[in-house]
Protein backbone atom coordinates (compact mmCIF):
# COMPACT_ATOMS: atom_id res chain seq x y z
CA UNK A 1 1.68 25.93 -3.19
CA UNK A 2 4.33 28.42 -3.78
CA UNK A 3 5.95 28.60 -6.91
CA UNK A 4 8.75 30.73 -6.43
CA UNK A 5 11.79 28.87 -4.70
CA UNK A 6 12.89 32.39 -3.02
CA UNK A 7 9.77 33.26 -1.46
CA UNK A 8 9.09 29.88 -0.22
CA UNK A 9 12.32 29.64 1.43
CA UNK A 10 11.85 33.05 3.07
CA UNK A 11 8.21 31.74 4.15
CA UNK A 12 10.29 28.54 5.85
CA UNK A 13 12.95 31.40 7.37
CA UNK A 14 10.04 33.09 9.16
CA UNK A 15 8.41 30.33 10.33
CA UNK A 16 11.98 29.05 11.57
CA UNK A 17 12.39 32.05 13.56
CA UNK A 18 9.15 32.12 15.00
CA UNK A 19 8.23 28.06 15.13
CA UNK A 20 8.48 28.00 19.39
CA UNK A 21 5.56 30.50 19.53
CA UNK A 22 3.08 28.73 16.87
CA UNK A 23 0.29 27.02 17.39
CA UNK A 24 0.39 22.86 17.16
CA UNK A 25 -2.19 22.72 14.45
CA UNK A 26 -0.10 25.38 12.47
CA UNK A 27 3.16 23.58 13.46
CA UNK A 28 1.67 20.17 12.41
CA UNK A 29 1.88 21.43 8.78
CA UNK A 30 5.32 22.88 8.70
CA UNK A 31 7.71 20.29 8.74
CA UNK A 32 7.90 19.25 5.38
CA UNK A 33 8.49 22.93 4.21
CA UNK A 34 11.66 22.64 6.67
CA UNK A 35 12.55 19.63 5.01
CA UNK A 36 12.61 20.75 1.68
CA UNK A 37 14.55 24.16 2.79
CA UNK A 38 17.42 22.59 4.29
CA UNK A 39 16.11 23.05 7.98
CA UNK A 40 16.54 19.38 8.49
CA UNK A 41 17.24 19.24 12.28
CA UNK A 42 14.57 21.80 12.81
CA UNK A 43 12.16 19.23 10.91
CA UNK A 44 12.95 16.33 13.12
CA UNK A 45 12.94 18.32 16.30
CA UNK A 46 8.98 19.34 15.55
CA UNK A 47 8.29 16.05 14.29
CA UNK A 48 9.31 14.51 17.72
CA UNK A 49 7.68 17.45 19.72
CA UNK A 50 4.81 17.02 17.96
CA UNK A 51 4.34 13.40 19.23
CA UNK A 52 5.61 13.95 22.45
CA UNK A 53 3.45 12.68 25.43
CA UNK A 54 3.93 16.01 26.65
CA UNK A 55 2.14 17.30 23.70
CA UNK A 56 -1.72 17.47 24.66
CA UNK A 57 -2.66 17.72 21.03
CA UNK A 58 -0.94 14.83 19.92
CA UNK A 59 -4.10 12.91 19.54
CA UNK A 60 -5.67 15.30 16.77
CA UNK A 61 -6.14 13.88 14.02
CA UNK A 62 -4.16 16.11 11.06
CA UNK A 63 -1.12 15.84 13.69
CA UNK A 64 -0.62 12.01 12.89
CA UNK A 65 -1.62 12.39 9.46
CA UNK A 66 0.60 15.14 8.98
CA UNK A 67 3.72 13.34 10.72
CA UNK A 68 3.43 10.29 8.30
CA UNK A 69 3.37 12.92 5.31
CA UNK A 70 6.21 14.52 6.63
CA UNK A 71 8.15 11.12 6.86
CA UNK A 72 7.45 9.75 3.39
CA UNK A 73 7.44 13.01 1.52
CA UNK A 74 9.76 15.39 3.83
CA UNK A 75 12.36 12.99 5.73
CA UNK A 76 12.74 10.69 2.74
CA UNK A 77 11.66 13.00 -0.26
CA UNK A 78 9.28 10.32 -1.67
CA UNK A 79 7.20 11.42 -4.25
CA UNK A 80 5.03 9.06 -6.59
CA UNK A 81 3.81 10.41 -10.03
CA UNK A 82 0.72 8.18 -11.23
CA UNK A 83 0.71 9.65 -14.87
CA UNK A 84 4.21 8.82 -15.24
CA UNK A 85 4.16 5.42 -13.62
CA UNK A 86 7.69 7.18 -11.69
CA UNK A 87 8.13 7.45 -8.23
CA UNK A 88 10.68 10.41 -7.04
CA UNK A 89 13.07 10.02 -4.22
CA UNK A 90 15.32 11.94 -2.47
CA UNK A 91 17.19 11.67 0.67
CA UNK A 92 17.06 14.59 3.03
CA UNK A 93 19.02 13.00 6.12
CA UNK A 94 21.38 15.25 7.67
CA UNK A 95 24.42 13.34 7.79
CA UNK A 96 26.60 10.62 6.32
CA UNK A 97 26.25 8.43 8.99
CA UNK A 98 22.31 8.60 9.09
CA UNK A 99 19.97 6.16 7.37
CA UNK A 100 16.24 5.24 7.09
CA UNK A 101 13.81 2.86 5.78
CA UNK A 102 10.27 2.90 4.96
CA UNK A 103 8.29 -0.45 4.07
CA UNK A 104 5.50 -1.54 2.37
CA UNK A 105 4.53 2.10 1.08
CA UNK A 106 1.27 2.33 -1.18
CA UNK A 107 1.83 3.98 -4.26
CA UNK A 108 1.15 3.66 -7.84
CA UNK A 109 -0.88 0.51 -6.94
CA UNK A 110 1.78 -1.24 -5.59
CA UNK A 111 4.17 -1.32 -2.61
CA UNK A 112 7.53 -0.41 -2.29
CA UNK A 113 9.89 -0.17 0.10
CA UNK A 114 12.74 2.83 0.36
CA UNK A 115 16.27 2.73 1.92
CA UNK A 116 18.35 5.93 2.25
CA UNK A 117 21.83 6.06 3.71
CA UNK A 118 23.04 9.39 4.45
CA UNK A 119 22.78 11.84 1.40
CA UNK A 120 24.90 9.41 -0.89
CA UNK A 121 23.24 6.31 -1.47
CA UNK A 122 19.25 5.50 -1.91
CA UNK A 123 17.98 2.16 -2.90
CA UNK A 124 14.15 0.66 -4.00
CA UNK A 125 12.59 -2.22 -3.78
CA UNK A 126 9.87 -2.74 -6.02
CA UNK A 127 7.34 -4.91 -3.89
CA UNK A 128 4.52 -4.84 -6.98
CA UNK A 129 4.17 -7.14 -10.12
CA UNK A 130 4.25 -3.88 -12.32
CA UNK A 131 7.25 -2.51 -13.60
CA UNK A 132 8.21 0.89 -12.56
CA UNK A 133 10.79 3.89 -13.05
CA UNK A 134 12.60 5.01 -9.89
CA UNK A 135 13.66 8.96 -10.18
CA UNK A 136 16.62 8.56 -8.04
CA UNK A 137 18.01 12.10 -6.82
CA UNK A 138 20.52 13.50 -4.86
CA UNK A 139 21.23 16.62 -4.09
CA UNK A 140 24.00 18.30 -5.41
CA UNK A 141 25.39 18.68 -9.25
CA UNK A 142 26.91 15.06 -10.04
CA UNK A 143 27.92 14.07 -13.64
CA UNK A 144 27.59 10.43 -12.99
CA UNK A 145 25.34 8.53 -10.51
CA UNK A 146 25.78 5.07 -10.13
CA UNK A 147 23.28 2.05 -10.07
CA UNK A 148 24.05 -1.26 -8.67
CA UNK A 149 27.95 0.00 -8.98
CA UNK A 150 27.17 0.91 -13.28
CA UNK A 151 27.92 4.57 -14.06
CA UNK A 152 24.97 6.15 -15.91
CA UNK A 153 25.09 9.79 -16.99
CA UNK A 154 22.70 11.90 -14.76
CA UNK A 155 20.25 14.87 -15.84
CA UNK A 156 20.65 18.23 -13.39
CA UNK A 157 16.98 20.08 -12.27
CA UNK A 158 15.82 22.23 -9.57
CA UNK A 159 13.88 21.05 -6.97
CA UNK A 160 12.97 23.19 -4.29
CA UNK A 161 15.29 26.33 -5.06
CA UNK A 162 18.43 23.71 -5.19
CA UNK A 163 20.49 21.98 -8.07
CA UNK A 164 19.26 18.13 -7.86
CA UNK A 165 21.02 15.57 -10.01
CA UNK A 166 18.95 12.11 -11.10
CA UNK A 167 18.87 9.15 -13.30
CA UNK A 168 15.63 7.64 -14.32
CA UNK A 169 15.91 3.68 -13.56
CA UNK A 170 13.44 1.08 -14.82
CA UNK A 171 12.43 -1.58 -11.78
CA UNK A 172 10.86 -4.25 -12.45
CA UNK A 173 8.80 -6.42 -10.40
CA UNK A 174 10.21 -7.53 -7.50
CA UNK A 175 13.75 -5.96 -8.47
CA UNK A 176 15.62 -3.85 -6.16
CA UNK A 177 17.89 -1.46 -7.30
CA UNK A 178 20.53 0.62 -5.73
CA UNK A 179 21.57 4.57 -6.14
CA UNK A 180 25.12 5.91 -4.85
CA UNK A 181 26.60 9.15 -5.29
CA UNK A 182 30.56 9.36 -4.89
């Protein structure tokens, strides 16, 4: 895993320029690195090539375990921390208009089920009968994110080279709470 946010993006910019010319079971690894560099469109394209029909090694085994990894932790920036009890999110759709859903995801020995619409609002459900605390992030340096429609003062980091804002939000069990960005 690379440390350094500038290196690893250059890594993504070469493999970017030189992705049509790679071999599947390097490609099969590479679009969650695209995801978290800001090559979005580039990340969906290779997900859907690699499970074309016209892909002969579609049927090998890291390429569908590698395209559900690339869902839950590129596409929708999921990322569960079991010493915390937290579970990260953050939505890297490409546009406003865009949204996605994943259900009944494992984690933290529970299930949950994450909503993002476009890059400015993110929602949980907490499926479990634990309590948990949703990182809810967003891109971008916001002062203020708001939950269920309350303001709450948000906390800036870097995540992957870029300035991410979050709030920390207690779920309970069976609670679902909502994230928006204005």
């Amino acid at each position: 895993v690379l440390e350094d946010s500038d290196r690893a993006r250059k890594v993504a910019e070469t493999y970017r320029e030189r992705y049509k010319s790679l071999i599947v079971e390097l490609k099969s690894y590479l679009p969650t690195l695209f995801y978290e560099h800001g090559f979005t469109t580039l990340a969906n394209e290779m997900i859907v090539e690699l499970c074309s029909p016209s892909n002969p090694r579609r049927d090998y085994p890291e390429n569908s375990f590698t395209v559900i990894e690339h869902i839950t932790r590129g596409l929708m920036g999921i990322d569960p921390d079991a010493v915390s009890g937290k579970i990260l999110t953050l939505s890297r759709l490409e546009t406003l208009d865009d949204w996605v859903e994943l259900s009944n995801i494992p984690a933290l020995g529970q299930r949950f089920t994450v909503t993002h619409n476009g890059k400015v609002s993110s929602s949980i459900a907490n499926k479990g009968t634990l309590p948990i605390t949703w990182q809810a992030c967003f891109y971008g340096l916001y002062p203020v994110i708001y939950i269920d429609g309350r303001p709450k003062p948000s906390t800036q980091m870097k995540r992957d080279g870029r300035e991410v804002s979050f709030v920390n939000v207690p779920v309970p069990a069976g609670a679902n709470r909502t994230a928006t960005i204005k």
